[in-house]
C-alpha atoms as a PDB file:
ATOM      1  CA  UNK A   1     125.373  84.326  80.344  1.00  0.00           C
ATOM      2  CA  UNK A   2     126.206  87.168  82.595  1.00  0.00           C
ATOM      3  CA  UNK A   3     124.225  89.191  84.732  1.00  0.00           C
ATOM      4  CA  UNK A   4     122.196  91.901  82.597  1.00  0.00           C
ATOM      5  CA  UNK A   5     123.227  95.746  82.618  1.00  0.00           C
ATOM      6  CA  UNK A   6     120.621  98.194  83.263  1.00  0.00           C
ATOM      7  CA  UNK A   7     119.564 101.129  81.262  1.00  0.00           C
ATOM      8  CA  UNK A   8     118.213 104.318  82.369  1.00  0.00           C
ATOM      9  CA  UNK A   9     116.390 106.835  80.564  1.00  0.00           C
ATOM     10  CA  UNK A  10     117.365 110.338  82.000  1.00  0.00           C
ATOM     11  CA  UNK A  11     116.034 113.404  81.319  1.00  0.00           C
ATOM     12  CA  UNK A  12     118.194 116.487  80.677  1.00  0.00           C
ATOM     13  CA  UNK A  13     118.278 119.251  83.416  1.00  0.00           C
ATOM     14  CA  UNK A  14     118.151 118.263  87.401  1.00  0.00           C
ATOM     15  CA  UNK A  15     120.505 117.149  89.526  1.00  0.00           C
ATOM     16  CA  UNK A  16     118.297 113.898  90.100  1.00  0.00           C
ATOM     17  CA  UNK A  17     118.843 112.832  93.786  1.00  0.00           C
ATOM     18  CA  UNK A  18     116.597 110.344  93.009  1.00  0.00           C
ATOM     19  CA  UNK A  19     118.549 108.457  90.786  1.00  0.00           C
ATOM     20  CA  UNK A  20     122.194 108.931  92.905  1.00  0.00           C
ATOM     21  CA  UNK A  21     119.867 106.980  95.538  1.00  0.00           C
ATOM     22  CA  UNK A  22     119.103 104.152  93.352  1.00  0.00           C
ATOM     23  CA  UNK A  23     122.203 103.647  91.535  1.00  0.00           C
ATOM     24  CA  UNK A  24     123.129 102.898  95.149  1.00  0.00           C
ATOM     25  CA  UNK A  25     119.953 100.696  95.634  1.00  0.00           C
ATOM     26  CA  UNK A  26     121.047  98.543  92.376  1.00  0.00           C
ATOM     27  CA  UNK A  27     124.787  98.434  93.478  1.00  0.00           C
ATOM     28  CA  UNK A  28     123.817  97.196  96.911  1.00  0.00           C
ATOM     29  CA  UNK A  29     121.072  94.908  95.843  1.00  0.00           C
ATOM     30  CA  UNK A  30     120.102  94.214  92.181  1.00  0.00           C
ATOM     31  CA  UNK A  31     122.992  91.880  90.294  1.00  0.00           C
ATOM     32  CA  UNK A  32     123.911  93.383  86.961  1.00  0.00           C
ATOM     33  CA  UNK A  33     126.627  94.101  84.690  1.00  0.00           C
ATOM     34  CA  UNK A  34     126.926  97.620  83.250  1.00  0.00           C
ATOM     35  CA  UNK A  35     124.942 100.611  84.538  1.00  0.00           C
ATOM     36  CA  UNK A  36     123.625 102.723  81.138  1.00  0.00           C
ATOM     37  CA  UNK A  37     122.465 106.236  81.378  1.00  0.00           C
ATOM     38  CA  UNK A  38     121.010 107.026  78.400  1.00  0.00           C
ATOM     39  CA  UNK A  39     119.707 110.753  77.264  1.00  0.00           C
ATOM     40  CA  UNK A  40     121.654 113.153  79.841  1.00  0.00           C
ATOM     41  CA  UNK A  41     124.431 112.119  81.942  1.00  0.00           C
ATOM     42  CA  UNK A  42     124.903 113.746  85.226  1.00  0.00           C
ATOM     43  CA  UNK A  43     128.005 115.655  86.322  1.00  0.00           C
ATOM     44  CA  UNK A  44     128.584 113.492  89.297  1.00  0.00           C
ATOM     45  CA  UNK A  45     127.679 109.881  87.818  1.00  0.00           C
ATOM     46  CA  UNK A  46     130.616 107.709  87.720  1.00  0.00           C
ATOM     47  CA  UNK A  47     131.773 104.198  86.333  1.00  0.00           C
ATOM     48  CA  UNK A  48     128.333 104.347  84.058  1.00  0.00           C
ATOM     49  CA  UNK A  49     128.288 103.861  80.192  1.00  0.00           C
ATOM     50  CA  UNK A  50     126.036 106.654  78.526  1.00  0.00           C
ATOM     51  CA  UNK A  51     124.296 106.824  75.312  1.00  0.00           C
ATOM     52  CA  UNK A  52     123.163 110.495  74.220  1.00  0.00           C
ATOM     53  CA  UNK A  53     120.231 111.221  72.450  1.00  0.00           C
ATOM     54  CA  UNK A  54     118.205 114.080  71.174  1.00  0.00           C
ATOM     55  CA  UNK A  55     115.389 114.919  73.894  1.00  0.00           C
ATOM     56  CA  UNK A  56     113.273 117.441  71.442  1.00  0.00           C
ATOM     57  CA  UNK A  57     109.708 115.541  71.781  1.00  0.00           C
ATOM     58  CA  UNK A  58     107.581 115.021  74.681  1.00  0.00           C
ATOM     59  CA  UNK A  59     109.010 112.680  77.683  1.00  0.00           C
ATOM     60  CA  UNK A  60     106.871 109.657  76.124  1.00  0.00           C
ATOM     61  CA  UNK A  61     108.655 110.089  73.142  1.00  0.00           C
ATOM     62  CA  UNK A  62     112.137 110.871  74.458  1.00  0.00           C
ATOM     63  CA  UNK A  63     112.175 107.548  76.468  1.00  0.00           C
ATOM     64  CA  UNK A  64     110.740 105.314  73.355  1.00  0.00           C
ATOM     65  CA  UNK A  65     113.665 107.317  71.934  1.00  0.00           C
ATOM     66  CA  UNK A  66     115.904 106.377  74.556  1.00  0.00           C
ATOM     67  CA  UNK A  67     115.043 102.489  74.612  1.00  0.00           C
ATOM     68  CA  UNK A  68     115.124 102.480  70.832  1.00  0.00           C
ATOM     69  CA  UNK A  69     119.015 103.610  71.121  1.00  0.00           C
ATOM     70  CA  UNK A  70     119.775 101.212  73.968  1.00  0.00           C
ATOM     71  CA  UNK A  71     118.744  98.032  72.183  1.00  0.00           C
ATOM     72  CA  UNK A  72     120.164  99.633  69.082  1.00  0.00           C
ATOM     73  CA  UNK A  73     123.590  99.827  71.248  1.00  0.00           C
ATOM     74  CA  UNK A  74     126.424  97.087  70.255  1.00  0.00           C
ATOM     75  CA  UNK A  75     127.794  97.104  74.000  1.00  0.00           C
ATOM     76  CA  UNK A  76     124.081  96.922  75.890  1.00  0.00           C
ATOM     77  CA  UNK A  77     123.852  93.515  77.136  1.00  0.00           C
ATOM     78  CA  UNK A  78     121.538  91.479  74.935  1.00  0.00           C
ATOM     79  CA  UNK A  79     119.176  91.088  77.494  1.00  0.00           C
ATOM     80  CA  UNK A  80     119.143  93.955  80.178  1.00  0.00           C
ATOM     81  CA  UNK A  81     116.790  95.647  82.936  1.00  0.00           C
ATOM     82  CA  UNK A  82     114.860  98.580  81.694  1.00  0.00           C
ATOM     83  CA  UNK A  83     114.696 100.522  84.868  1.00  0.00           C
ATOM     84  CA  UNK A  84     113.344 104.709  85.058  1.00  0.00           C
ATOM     85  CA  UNK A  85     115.604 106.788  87.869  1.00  0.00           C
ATOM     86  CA  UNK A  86     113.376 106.711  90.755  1.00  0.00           C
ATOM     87  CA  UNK A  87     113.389 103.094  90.907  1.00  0.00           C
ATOM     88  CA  UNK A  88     114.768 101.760  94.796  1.00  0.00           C
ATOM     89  CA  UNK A  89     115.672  97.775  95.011  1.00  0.00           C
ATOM     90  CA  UNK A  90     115.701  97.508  98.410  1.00  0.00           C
ATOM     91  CA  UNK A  91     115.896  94.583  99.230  1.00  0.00           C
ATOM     92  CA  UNK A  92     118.648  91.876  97.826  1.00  0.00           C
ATOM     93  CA  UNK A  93     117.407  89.780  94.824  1.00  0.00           C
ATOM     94  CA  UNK A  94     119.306  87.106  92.857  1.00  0.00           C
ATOM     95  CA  UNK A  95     117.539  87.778  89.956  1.00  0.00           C
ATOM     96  CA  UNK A  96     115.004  90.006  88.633  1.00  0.00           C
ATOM     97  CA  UNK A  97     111.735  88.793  88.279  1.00  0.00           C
ATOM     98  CA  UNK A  98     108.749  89.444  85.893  1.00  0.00           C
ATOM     99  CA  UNK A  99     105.834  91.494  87.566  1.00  0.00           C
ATOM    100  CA  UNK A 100     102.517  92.770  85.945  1.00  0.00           C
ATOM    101  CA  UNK A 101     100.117  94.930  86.979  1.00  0.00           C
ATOM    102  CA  UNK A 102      97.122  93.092  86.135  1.00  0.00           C
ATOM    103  CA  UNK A 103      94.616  93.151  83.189  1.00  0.00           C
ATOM    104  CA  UNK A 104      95.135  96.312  81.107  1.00  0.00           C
ATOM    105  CA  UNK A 105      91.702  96.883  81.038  1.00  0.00           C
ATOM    106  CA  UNK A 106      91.397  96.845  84.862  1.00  0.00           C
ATOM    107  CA  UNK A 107      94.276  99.480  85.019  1.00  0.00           C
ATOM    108  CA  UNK A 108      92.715 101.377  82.180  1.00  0.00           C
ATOM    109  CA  UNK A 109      89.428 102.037  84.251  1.00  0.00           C
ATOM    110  CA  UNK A 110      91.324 102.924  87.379  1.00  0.00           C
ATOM    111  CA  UNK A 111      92.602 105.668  85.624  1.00  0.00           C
ATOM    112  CA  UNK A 112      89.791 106.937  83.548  1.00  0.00           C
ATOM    113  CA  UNK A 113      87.907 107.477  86.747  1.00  0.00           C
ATOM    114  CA  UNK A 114      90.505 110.138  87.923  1.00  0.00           C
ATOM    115  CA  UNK A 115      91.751 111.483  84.894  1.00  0.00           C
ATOM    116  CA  UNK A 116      92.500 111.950  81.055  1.00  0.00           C
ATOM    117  CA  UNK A 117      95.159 112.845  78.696  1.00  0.00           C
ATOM    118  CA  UNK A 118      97.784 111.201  76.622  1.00  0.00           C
ATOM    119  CA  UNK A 119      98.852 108.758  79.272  1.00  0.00           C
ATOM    120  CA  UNK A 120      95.589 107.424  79.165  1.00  0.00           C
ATOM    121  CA  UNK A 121      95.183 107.559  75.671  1.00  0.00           C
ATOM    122  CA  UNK A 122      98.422 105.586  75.309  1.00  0.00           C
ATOM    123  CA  UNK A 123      96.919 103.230  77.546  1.00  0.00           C
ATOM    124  CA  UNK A 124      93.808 102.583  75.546  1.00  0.00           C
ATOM    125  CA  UNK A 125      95.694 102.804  72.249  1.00  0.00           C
ATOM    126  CA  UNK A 126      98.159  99.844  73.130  1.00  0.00           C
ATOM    127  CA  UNK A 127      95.506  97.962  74.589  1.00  0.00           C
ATOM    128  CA  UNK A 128      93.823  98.455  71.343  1.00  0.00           C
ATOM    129  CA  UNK A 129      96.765  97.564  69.427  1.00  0.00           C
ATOM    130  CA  UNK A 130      97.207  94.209  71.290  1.00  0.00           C
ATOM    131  CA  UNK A 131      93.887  93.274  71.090  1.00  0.00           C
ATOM    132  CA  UNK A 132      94.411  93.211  67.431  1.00  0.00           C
ATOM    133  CA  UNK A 133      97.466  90.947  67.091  1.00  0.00           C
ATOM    134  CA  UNK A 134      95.238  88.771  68.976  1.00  0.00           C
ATOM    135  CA  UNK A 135      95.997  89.213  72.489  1.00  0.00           C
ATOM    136  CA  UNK A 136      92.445  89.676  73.731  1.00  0.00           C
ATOM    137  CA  UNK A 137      93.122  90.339  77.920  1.00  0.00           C
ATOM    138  CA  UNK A 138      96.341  91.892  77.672  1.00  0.00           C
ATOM    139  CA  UNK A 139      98.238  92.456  80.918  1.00  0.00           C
ATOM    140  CA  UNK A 140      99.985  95.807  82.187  1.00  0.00           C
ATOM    141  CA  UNK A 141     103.257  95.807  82.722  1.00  0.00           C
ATOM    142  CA  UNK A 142     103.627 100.068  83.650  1.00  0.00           C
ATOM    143  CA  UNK A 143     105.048  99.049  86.761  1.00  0.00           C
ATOM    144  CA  UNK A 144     107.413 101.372  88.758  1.00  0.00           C
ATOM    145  CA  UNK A 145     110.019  98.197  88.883  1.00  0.00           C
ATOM    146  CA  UNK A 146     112.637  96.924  86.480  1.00  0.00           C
ATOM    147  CA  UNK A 147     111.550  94.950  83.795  1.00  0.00           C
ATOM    148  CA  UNK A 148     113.867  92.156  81.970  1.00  0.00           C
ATOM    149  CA  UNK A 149     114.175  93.216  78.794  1.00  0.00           C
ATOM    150  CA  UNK A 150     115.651  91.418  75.409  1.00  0.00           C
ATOM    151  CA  UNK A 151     117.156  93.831  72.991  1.00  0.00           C
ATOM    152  CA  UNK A 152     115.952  92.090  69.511  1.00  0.00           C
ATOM    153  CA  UNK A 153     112.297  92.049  71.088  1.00  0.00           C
ATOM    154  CA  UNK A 154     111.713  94.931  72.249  1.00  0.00           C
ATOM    155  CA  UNK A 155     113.046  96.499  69.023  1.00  0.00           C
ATOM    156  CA  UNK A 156     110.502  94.875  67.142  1.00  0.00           C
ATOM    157  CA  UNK A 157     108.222  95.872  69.736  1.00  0.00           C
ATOM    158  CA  UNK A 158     109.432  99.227  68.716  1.00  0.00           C
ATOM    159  CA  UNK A 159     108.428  98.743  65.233  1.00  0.00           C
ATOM    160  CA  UNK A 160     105.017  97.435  65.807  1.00  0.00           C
ATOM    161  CA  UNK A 161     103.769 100.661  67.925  1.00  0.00           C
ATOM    162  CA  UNK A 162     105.621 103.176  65.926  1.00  0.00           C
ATOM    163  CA  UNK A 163     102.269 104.585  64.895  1.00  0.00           C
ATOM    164  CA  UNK A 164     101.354 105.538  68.335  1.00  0.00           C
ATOM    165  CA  UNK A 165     101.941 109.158  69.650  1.00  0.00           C
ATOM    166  CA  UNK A 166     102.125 107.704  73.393  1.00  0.00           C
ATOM    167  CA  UNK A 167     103.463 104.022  73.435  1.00  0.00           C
ATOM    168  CA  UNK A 168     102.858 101.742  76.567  1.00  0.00           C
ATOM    169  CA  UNK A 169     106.158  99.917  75.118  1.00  0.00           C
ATOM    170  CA  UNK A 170     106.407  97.923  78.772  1.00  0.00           C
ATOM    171  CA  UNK A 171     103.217  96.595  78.046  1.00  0.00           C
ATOM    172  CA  UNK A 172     103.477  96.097  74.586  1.00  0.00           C
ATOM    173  CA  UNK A 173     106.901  94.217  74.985  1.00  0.00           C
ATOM    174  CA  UNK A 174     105.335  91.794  78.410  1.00  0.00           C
ATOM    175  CA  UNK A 175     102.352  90.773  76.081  1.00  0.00           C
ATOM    176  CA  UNK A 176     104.195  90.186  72.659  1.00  0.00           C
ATOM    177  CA  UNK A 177     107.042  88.632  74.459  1.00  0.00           C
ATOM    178  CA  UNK A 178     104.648  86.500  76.654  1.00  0.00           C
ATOM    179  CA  UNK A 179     106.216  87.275  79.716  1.00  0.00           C
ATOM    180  CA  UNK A 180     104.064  86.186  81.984  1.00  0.00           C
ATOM    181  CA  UNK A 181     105.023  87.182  85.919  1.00  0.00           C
ATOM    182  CA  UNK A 182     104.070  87.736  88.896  1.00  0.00           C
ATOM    183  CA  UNK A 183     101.202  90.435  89.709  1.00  0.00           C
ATOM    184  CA  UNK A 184     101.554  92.926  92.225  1.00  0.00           C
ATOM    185  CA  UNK A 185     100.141  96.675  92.989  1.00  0.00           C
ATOM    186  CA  UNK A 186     102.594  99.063  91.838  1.00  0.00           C
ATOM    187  CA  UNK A 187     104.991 100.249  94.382  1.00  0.00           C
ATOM    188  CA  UNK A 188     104.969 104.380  93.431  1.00  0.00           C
ATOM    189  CA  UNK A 189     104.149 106.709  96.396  1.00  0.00           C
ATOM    190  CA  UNK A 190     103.102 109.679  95.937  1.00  0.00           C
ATOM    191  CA  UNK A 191     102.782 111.428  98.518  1.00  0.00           C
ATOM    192  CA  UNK A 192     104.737 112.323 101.883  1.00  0.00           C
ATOM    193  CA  UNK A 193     102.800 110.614 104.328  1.00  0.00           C
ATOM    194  CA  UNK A 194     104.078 107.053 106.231  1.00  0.00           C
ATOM    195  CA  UNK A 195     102.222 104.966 104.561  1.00  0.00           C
ATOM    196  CA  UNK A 196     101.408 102.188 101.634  1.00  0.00           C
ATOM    197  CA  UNK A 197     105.403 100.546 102.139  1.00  0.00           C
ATOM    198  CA  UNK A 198     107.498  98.845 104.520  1.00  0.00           C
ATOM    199  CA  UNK A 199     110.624  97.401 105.668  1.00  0.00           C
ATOM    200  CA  UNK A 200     109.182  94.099 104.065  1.00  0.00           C
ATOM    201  CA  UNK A 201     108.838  96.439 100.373  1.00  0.00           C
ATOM    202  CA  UNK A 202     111.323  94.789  98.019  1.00  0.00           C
ATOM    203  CA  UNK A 203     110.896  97.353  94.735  1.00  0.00           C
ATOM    204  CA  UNK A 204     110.019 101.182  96.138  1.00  0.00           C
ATOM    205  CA  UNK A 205     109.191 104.690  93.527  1.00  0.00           C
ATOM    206  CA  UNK A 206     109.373 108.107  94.167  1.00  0.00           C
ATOM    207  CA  UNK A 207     107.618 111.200  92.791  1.00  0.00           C
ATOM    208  CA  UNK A 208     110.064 114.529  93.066  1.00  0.00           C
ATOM    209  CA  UNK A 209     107.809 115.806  95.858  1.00  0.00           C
ATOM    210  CA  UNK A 210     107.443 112.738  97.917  1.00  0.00           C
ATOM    211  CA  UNK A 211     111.126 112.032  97.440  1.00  0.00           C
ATOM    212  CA  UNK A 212     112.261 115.275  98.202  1.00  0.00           C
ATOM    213  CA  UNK A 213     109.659 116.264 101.220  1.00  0.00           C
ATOM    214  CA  UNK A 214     108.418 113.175 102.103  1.00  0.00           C
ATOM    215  CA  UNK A 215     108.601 110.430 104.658  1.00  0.00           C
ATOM    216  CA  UNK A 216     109.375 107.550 101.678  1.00  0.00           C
ATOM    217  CA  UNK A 217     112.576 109.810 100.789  1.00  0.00           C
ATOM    218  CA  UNK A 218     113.883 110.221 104.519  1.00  0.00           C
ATOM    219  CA  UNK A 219     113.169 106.043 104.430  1.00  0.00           C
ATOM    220  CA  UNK A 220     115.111 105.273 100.764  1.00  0.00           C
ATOM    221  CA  UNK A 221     117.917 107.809 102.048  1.00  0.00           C
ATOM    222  CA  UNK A 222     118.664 106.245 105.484  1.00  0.00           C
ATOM    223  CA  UNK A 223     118.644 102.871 103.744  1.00  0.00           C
ATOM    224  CA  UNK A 224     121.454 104.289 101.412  1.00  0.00           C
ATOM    225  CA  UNK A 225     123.563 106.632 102.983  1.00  0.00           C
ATOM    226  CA  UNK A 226     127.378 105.480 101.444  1.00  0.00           C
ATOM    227  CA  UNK A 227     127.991 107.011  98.071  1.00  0.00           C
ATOM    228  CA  UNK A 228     128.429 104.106  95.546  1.00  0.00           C
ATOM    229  CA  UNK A 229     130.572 103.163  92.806  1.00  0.00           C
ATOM    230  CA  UNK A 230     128.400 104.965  90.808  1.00  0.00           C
ATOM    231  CA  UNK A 231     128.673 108.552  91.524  1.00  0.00           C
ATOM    232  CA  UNK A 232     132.116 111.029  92.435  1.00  0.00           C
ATOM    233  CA  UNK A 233     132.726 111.421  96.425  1.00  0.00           C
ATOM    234  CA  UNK A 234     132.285 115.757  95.378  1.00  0.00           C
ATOM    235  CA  UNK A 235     128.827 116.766  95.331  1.00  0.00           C
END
């Protein structure tokens, strides 16, 4: 079996520096096969399959839409990495491994005690859901890393939280797959101060402000400074 490709949710509009600088983070560092972009597909991407799709619900429901049409695709690799566009490998890995988060539950309370809203509600909702089927301490998997994905599965997964309005589909998939992994703190900064990663930090995320302004973008674009295979040499 070959290497897996990767697919990409991306949203319609921006340029997306962020995800120019990790195309050239997986090319230099994460073994794959094909690179999908699926949703919008950027003037200057290069050498990339893409997969349109409709984006006319809310960006939960645009990437379940998204995933749904990437594991519906004949030419995806059965089993590929389900990465978001502000995801930095940088380090080199031989293959991808599993990470979790931790206990849903755990994750859950961390975020009730700052805020509310759909994300949370999600949260709750697939927690809910997986308690059900019977998977009492459900882990997270809503990690800012790739995750190893197998086509058949996670459409099923699909299928099983259609009902739900905000889908934690990483964490549904880990948990009715039985992935197991590795857990780790999630590797997101979010803001523009030195601090929370390293040279040592194999997986790195980006918000739009941090990556743009901050000291974590200056770091991710001095790692990467050669264009890749991925994207036109005209800007």
């Amino acid at each position: 079996m070959g290497a897996p490709d990767i697919v990409v949710p991306v949203r319609e509009g921006a340029v997306n520096e962020q995800l120019r600088y990790a195309l050239r983070s997986w090319a230099a560092h994460l073994p794959h096969g094909r690179v999908w972009l699926v949703g919008h597909r950027l003037q200057w991407a290069a050498g990339v399959g893409h997969i349109p799709t409709r984006q006319a619900g809310t960006k939960y429901q645009n990437t379940t839409v998204a995933v749904r049409a990437a594991c519906e695709h004949p030419d995806v690799s059965e089993r590929f990495l389900l990465c978001n566009d502000d995801f930095f490998a940088m380090h080199p890995v031989e293959e991808m491994p599993v990470f979790h988060r931790g206990p849903v539950r755990r994750v859950e309370a961390y975020y009730a005690a700052r805020a509310s809203g759909k994300y949370l509600r999600g949260m709750r909702e697939t927690r809910e859901l997986l308690e059900s089927l019977g998977h009492l301490e459900p882990l997270s998997y809503e990690l800012h890393v790739p995750l190893p994905v197998d086509r058949a599965g996670m459409l099923n997964v699909l299928e099983v939280g259609r009902h739900l309005d905000v889908v934690h589909k990483r964490s549904l998939y880990g948990n009715l797959a039985q992935l197991g992994g590795a857990e780790i703190r999630d590797v997101k900064i979010l803001h523009r101060a030195p601090r929370g990663y390293g040279r040592d930090s194999p997986f790195l995320s980006t918000m739009p402000d941090s990556f743009a302004h901050g000291h974590i973008g200056q770091f991710i674009r001095r790692a990467f400074p050669e264009p890749s295979r991925y994207e036109t040499r005209r800007r």
